[in-house]
PDB file of N, CA and C in Angstrom:
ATOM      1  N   UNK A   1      83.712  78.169  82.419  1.00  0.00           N
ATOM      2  CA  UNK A   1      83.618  79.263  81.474  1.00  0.00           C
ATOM      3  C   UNK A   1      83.478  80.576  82.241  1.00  0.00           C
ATOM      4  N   UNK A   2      84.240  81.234  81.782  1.00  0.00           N
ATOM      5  CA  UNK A   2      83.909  82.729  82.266  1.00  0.00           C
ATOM      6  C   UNK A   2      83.288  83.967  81.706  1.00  0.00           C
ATOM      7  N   UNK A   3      82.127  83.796  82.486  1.00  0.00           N
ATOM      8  CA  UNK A   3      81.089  85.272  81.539  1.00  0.00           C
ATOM      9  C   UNK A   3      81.486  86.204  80.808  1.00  0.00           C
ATOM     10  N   UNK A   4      81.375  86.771  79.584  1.00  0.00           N
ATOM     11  CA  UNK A   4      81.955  87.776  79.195  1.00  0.00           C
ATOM     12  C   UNK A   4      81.293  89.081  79.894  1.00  0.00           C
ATOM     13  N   UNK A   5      82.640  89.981  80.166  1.00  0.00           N
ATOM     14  CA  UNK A   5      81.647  90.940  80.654  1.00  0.00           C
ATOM     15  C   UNK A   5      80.923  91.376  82.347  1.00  0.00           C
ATOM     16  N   UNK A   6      82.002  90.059  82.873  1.00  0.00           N
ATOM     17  CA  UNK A   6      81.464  90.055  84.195  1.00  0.00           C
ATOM     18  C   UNK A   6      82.321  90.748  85.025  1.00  0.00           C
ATOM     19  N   UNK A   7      82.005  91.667  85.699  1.00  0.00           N
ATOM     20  CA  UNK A   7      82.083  92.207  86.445  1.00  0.00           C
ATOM     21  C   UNK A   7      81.519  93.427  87.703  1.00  0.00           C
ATOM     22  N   UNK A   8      82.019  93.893  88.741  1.00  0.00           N
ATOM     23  CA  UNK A   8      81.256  94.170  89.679  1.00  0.00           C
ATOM     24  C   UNK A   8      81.708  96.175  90.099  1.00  0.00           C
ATOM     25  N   UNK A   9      81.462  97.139  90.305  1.00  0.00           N
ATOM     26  CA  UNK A   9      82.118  97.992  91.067  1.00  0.00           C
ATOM     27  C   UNK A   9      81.623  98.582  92.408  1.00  0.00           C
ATOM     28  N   UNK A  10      82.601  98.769  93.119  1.00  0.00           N
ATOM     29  CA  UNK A  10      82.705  98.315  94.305  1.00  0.00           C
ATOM     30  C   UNK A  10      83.143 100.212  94.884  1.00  0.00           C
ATOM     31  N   UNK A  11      83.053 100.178  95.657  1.00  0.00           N
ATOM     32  CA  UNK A  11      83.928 101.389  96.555  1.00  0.00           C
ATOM     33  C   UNK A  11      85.525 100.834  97.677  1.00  0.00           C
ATOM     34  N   UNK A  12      86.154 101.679  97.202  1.00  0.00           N
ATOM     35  CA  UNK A  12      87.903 101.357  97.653  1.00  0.00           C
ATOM     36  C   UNK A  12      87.258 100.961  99.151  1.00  0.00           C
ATOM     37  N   UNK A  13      86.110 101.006  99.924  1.00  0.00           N
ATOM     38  CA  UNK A  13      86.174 101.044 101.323  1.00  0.00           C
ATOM     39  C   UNK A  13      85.902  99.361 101.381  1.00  0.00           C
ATOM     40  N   UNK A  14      85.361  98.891 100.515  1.00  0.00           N
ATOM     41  CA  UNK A  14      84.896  97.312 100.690  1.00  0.00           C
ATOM     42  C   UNK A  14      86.037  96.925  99.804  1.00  0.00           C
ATOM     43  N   UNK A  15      87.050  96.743  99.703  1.00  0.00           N
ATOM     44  CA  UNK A  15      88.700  96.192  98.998  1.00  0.00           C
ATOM     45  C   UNK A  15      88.465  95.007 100.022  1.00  0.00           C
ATOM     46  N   UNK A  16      88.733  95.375 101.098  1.00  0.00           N
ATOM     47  CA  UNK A  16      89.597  94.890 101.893  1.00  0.00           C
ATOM     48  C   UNK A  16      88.688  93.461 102.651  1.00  0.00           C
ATOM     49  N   UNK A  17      87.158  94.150 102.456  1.00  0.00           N
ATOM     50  CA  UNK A  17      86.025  93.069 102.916  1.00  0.00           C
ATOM     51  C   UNK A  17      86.078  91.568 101.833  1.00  0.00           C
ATOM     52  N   UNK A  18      86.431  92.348 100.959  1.00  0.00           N
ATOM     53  CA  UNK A  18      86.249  90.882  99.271  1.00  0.00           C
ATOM     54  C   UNK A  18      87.420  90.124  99.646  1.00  0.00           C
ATOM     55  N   UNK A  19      89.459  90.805 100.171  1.00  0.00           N
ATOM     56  CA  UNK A  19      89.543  89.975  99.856  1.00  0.00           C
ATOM     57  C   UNK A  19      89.586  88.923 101.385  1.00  0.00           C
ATOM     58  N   UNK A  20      89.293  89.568 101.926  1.00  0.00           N
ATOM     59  CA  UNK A  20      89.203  88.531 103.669  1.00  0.00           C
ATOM     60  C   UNK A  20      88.487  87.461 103.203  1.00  0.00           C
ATOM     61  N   UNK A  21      86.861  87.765 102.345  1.00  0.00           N
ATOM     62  CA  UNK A  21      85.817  86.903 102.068  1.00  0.00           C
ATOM     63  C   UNK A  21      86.423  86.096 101.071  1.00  0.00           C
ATOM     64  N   UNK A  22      87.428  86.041 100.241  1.00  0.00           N
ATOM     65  CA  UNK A  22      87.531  85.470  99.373  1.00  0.00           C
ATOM     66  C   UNK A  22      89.384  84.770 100.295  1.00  0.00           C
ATOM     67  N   UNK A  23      89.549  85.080 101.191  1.00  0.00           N
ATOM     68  CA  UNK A  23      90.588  83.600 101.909  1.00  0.00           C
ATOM     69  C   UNK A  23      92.080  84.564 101.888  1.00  0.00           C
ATOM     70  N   UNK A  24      91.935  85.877 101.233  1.00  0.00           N
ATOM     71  CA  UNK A  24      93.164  86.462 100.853  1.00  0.00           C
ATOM     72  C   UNK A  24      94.088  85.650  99.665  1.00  0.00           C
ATOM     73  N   UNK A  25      93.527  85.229  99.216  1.00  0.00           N
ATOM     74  CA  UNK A  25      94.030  83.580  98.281  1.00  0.00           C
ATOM     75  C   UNK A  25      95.466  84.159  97.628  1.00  0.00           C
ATOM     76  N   UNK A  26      96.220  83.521  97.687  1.00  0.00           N
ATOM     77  CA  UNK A  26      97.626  83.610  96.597  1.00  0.00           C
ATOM     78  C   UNK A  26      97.536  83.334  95.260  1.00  0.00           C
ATOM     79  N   UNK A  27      96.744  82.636  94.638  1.00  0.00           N
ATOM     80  CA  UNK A  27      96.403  82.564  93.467  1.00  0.00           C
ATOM     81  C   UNK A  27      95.151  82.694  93.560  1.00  0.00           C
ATOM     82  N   UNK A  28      94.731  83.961  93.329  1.00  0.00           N
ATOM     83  CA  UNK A  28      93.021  84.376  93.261  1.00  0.00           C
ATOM     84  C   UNK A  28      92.536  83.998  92.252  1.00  0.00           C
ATOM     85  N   UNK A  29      91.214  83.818  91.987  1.00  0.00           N
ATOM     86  CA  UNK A  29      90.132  83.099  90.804  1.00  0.00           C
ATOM     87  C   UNK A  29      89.818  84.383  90.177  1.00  0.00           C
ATOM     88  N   UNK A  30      90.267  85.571  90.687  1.00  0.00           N
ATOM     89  CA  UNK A  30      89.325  86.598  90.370  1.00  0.00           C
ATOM     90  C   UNK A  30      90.570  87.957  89.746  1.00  0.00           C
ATOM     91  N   UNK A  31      90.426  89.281  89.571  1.00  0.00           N
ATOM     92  CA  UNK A  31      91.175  89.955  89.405  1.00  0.00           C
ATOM     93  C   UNK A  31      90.967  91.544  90.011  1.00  0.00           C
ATOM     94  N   UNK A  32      91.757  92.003  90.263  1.00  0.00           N
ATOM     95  CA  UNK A  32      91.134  93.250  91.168  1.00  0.00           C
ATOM     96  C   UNK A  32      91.220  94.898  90.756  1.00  0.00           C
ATOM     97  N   UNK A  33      90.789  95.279  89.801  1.00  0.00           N
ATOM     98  CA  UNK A  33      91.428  96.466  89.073  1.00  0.00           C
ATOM     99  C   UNK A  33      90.923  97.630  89.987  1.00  0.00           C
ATOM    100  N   UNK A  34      91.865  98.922  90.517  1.00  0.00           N
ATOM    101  CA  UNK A  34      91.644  99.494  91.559  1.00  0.00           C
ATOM    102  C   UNK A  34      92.226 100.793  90.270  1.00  0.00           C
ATOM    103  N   UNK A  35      91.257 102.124  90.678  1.00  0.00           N
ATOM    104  CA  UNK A  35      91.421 103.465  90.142  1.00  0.00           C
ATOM    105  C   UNK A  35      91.928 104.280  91.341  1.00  0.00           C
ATOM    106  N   UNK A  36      92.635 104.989  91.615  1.00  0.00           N
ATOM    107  CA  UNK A  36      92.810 105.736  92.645  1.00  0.00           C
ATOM    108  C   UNK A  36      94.151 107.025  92.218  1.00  0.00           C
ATOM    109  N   UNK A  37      94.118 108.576  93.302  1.00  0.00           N
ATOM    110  CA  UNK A  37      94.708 109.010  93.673  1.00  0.00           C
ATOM    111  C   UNK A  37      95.839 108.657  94.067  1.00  0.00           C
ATOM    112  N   UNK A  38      97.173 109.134  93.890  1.00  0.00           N
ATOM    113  CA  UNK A  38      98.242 108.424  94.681  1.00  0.00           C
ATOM    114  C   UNK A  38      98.429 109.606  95.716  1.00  0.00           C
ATOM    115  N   UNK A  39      98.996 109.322  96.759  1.00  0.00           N
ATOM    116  CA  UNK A  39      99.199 110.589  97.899  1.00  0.00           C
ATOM    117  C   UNK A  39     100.363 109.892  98.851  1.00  0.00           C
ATOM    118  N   UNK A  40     101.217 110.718  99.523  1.00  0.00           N
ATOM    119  CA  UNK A  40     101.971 110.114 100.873  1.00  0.00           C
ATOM    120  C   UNK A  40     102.959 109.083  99.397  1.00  0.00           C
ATOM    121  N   UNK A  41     103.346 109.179  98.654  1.00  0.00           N
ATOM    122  CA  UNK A  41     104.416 108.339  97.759  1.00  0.00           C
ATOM    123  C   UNK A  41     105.566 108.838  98.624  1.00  0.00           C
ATOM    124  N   UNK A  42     106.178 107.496  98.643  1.00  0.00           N
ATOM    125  CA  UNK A  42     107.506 107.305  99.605  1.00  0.00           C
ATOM    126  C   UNK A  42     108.766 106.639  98.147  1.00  0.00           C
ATOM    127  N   UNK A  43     109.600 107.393  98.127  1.00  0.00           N
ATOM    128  CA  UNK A  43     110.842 107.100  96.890  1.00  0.00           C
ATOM    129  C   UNK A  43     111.329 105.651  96.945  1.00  0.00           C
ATOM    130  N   UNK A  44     112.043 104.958  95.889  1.00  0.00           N
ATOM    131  CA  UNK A  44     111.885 103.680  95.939  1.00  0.00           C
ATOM    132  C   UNK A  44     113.334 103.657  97.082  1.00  0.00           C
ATOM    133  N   UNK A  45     112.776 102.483  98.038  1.00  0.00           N
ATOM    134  CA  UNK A  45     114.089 101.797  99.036  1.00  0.00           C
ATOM    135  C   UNK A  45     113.917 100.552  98.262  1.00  0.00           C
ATOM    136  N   UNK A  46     115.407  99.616  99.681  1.00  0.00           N
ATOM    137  CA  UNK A  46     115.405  98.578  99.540  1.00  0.00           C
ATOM    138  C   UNK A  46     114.879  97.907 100.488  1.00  0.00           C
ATOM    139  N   UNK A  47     114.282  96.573 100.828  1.00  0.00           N
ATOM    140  CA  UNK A  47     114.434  96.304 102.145  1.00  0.00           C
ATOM    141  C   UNK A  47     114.781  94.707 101.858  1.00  0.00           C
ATOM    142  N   UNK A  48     115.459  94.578 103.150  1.00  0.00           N
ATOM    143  CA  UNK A  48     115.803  92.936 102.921  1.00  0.00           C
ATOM    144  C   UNK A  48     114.909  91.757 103.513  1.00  0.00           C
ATOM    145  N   UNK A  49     114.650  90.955 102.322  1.00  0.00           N
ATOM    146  CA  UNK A  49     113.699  89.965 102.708  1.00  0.00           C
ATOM    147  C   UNK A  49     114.469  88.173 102.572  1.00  0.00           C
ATOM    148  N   UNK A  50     113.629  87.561 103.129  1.00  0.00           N
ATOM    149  CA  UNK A  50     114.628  86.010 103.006  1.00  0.00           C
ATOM    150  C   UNK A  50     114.878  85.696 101.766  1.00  0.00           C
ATOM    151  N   UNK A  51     114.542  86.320 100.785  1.00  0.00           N
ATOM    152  CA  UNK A  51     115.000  86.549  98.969  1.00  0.00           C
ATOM    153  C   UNK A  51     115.489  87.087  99.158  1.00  0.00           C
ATOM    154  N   UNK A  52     116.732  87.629  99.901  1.00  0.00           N
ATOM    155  CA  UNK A  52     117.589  89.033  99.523  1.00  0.00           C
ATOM    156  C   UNK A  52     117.412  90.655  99.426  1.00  0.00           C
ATOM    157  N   UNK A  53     117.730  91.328  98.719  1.00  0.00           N
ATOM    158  CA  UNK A  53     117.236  92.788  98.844  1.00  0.00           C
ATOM    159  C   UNK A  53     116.313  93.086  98.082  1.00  0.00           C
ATOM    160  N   UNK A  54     115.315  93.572  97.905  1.00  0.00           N
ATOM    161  CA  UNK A  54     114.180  93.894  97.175  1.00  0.00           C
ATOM    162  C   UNK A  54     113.703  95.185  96.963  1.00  0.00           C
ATOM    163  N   UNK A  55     113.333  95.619  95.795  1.00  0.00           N
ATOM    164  CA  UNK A  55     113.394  97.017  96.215  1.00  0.00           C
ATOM    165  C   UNK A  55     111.609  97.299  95.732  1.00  0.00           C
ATOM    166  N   UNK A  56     111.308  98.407  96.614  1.00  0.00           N
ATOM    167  CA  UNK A  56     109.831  98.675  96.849  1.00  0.00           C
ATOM    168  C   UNK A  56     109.985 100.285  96.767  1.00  0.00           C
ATOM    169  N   UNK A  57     108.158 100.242  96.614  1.00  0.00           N
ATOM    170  CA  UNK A  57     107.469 101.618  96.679  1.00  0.00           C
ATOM    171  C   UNK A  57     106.439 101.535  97.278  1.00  0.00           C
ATOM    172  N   UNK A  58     106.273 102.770  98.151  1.00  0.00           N
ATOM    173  CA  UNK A  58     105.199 103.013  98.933  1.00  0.00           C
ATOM    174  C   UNK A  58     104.564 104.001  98.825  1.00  0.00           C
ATOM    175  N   UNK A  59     102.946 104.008  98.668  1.00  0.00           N
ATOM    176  CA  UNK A  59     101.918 105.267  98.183  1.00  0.00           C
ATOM    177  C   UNK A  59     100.826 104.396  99.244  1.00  0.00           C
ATOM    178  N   UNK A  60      99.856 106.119  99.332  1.00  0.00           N
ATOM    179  CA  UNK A  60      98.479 105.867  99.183  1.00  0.00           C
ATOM    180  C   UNK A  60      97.585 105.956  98.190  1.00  0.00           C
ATOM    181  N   UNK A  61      96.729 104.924  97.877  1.00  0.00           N
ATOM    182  CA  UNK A  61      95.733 105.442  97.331  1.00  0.00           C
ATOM    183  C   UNK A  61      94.584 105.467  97.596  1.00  0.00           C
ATOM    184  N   UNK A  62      94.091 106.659  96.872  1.00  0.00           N
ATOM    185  CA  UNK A  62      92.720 106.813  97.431  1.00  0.00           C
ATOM    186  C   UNK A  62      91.606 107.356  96.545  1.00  0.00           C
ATOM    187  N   UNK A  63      90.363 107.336  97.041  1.00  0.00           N
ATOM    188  CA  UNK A  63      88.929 107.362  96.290  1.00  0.00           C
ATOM    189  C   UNK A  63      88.494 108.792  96.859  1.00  0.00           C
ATOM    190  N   UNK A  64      89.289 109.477  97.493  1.00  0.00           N
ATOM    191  CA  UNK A  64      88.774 111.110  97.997  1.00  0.00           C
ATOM    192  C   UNK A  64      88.190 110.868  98.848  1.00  0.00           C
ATOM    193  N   UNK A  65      87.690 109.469  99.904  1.00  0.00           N
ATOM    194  CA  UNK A  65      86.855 109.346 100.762  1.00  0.00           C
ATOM    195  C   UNK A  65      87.715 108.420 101.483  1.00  0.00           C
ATOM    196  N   UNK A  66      88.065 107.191 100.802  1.00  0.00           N
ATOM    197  CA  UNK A  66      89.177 105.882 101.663  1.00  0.00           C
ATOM    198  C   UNK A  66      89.925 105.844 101.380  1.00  0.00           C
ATOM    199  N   UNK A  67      91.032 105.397 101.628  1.00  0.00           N
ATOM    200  CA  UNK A  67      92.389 105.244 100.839  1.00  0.00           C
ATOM    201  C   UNK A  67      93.167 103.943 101.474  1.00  0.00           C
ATOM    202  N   UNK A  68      93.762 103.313 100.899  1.00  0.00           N
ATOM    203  CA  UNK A  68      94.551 101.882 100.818  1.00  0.00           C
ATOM    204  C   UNK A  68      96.071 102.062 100.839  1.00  0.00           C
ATOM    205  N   UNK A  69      96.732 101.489 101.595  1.00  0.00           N
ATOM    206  CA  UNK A  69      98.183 101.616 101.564  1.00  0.00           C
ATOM    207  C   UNK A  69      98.428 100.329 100.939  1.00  0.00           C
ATOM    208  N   UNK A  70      99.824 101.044  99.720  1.00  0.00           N
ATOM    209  CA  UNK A  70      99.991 100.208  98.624  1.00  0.00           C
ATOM    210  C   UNK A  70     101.859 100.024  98.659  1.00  0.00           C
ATOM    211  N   UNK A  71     102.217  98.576  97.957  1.00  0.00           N
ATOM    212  CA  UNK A  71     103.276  98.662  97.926  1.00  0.00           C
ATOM    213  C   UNK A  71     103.861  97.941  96.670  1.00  0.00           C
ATOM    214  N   UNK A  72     104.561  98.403  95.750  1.00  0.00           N
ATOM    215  CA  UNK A  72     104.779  97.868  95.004  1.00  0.00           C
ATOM    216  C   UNK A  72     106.437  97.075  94.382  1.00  0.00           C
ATOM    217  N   UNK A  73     106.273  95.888  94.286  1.00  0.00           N
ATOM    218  CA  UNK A  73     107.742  95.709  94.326  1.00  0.00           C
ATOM    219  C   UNK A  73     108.741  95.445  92.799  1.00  0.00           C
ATOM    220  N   UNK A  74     109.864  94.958  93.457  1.00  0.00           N
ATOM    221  CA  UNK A  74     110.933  94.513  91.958  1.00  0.00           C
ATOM    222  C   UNK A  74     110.841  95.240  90.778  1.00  0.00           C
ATOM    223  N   UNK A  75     110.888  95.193  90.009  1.00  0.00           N
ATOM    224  CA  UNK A  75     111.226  95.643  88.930  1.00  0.00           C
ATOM    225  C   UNK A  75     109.441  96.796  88.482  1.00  0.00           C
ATOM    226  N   UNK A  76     108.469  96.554  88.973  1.00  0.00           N
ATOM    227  CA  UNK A  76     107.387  97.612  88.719  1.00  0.00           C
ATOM    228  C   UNK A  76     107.870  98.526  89.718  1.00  0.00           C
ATOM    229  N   UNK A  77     108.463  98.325  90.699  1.00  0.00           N
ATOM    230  CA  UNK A  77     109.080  99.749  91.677  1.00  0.00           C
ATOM    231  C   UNK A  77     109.693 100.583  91.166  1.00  0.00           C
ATOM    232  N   UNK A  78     110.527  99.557  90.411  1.00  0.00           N
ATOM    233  CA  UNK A  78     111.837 100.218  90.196  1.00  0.00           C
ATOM    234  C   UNK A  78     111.061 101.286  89.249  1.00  0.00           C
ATOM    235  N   UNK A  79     110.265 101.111  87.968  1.00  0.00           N
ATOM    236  CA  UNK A  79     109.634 101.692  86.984  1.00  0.00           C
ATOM    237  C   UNK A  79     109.018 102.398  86.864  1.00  0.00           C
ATOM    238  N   UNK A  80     107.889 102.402  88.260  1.00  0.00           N
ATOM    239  CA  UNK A  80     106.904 103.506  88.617  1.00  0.00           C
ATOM    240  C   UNK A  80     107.577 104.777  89.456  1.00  0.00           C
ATOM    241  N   UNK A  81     109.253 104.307  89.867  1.00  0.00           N
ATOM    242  CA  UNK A  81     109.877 105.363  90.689  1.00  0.00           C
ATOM    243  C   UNK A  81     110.539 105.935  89.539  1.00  0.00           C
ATOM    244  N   UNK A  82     110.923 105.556  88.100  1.00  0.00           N
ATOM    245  CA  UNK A  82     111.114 106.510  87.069  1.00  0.00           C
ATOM    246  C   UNK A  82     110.294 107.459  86.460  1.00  0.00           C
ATOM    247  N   UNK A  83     108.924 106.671  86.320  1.00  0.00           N
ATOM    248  CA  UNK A  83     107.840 107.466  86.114  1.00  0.00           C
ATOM    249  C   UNK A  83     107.293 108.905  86.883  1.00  0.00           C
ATOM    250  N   UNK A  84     107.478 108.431  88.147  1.00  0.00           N
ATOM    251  CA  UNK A  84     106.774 109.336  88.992  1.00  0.00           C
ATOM    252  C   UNK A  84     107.751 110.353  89.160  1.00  0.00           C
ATOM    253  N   UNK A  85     109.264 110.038  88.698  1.00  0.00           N
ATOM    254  CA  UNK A  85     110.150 111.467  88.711  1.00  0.00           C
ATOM    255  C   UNK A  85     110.459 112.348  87.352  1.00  0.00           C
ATOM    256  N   UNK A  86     109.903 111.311  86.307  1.00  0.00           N
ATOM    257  CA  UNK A  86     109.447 112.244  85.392  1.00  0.00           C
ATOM    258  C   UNK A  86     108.265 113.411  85.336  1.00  0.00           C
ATOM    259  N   UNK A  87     107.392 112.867  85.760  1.00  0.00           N
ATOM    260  CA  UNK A  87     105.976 113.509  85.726  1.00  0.00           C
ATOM    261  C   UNK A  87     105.825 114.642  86.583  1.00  0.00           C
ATOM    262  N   UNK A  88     104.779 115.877  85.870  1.00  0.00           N
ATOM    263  CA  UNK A  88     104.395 117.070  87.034  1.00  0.00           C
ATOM    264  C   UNK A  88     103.934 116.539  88.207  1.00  0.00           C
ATOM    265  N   UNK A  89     104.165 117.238  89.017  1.00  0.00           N
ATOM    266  CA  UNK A  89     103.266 117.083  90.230  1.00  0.00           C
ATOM    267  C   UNK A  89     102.390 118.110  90.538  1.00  0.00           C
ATOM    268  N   UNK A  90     102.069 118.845  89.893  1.00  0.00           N
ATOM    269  CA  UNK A  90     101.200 120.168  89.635  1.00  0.00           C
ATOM    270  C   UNK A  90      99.846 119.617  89.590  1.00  0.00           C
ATOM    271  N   UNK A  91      99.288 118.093  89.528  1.00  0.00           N
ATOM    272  CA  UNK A  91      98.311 117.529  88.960  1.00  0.00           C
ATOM    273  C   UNK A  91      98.392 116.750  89.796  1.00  0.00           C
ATOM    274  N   UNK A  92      96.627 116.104  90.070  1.00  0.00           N
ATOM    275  CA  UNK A  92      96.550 114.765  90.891  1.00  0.00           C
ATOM    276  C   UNK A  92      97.420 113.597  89.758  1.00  0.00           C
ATOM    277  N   UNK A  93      97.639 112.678  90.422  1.00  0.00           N
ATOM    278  CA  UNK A  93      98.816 111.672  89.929  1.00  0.00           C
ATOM    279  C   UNK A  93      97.415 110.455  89.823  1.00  0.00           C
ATOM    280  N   UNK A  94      97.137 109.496  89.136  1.00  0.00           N
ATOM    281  CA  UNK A  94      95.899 108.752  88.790  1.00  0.00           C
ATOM    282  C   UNK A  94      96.681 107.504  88.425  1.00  0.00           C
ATOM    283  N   UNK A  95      96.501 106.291  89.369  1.00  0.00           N
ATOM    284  CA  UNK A  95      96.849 105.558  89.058  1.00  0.00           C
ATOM    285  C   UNK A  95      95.981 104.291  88.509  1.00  0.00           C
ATOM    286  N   UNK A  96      96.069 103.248  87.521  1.00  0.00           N
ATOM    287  CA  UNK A  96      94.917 102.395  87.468  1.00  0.00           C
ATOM    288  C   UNK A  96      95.922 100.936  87.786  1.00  0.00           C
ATOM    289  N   UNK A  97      95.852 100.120  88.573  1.00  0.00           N
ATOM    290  CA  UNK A  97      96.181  98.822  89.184  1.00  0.00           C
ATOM    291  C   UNK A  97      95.786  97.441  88.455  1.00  0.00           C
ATOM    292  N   UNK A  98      95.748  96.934  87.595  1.00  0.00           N
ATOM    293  CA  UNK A  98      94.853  95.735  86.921  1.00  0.00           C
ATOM    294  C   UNK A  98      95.643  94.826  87.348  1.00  0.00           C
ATOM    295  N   UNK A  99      94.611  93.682  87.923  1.00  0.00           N
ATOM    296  CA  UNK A  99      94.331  92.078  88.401  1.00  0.00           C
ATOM    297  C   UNK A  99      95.481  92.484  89.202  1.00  0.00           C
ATOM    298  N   UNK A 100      94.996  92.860  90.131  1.00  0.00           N
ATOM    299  CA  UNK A 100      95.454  93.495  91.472  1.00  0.00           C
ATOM    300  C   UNK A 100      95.538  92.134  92.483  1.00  0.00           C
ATOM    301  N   UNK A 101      96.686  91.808  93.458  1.00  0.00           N
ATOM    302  CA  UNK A 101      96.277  90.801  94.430  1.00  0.00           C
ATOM    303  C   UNK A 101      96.235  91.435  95.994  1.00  0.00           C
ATOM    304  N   UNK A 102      95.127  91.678  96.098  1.00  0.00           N
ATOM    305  CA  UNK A 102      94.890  92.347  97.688  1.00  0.00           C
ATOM    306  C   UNK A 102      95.336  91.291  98.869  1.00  0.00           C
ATOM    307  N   UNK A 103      96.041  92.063  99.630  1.00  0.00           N
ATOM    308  CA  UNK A 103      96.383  91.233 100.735  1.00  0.00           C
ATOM    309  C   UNK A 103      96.662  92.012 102.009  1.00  0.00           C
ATOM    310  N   UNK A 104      96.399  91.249 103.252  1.00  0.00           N
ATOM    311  CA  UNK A 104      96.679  92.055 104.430  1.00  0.00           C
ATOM    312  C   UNK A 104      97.592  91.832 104.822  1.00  0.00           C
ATOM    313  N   UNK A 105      98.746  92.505 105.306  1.00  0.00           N
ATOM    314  CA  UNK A 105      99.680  91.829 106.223  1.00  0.00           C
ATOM    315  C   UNK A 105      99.739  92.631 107.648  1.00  0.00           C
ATOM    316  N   UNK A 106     100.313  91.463 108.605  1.00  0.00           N
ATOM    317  CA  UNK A 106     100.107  92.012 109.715  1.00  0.00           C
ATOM    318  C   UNK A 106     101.363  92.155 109.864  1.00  0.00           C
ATOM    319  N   UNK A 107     102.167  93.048 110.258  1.00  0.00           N
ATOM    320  CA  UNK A 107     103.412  93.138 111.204  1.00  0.00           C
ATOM    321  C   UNK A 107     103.939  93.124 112.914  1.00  0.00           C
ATOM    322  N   UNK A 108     103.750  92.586 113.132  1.00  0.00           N
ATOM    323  CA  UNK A 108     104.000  92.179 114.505  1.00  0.00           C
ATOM    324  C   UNK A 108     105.180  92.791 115.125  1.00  0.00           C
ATOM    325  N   UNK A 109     105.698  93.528 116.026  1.00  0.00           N
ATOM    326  CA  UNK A 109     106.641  93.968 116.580  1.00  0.00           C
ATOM    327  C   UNK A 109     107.167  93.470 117.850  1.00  0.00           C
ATOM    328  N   UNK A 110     108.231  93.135 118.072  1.00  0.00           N
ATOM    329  CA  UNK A 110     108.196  92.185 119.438  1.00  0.00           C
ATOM    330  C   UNK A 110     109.723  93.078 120.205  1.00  0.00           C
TER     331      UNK A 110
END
């Protein structure tokens, strides 16, 4: 059973501590809703992955103190790169993330 009502808030600087502690899991038990600034937004590319071409977006976000590099793919890319060329930019840009799956990746360069 799951508590109604349960939940925790956290600061964007401990993201990254929960999800190491929690295995980085692919199917998490849990859900991760993140409020943040967007900053450094990069226009949607493609890049090719062993699925073929995929197309992504790249932002920061941030808490005015930490900030998280974010990437978002397929078809929410495609959507949030319509959005974000509609909208002023005269204004901080506020994004809210629900049941978020945090993950690290490492890139290795050889």
């Amino acid at each position: 059973m799951i508590s109604p009502h349960k939940f925790e808030f956290v600061d964007m600087s401990q993201l990254f501590g929960i999800s190491k502690a929690n295995g980085d899991a692919e199917y998490p038990e849990y859900g991760t809703d993140i409020i943040g600034v967007v900053e450094d937004y990069e226009s949607l590319s493609k890049i090719s992955t062993k699925f073929g071409q995929r197309d992504i977006v790249h932002f920061r976000l941030t808490d005015g103190r930490h900030s998280a590099k974010v990437t978002v793919w397929a078809n929410l890319a495609v959507a949030m790169e319509a959005r974000y060329n509609e909208i002023s930019k005269d204004e901080p840009i506020i994004v809210i993330m629900t049941t978020t799956k945090l993950k690290i990746f490492h890139i290795i360069f050889l």
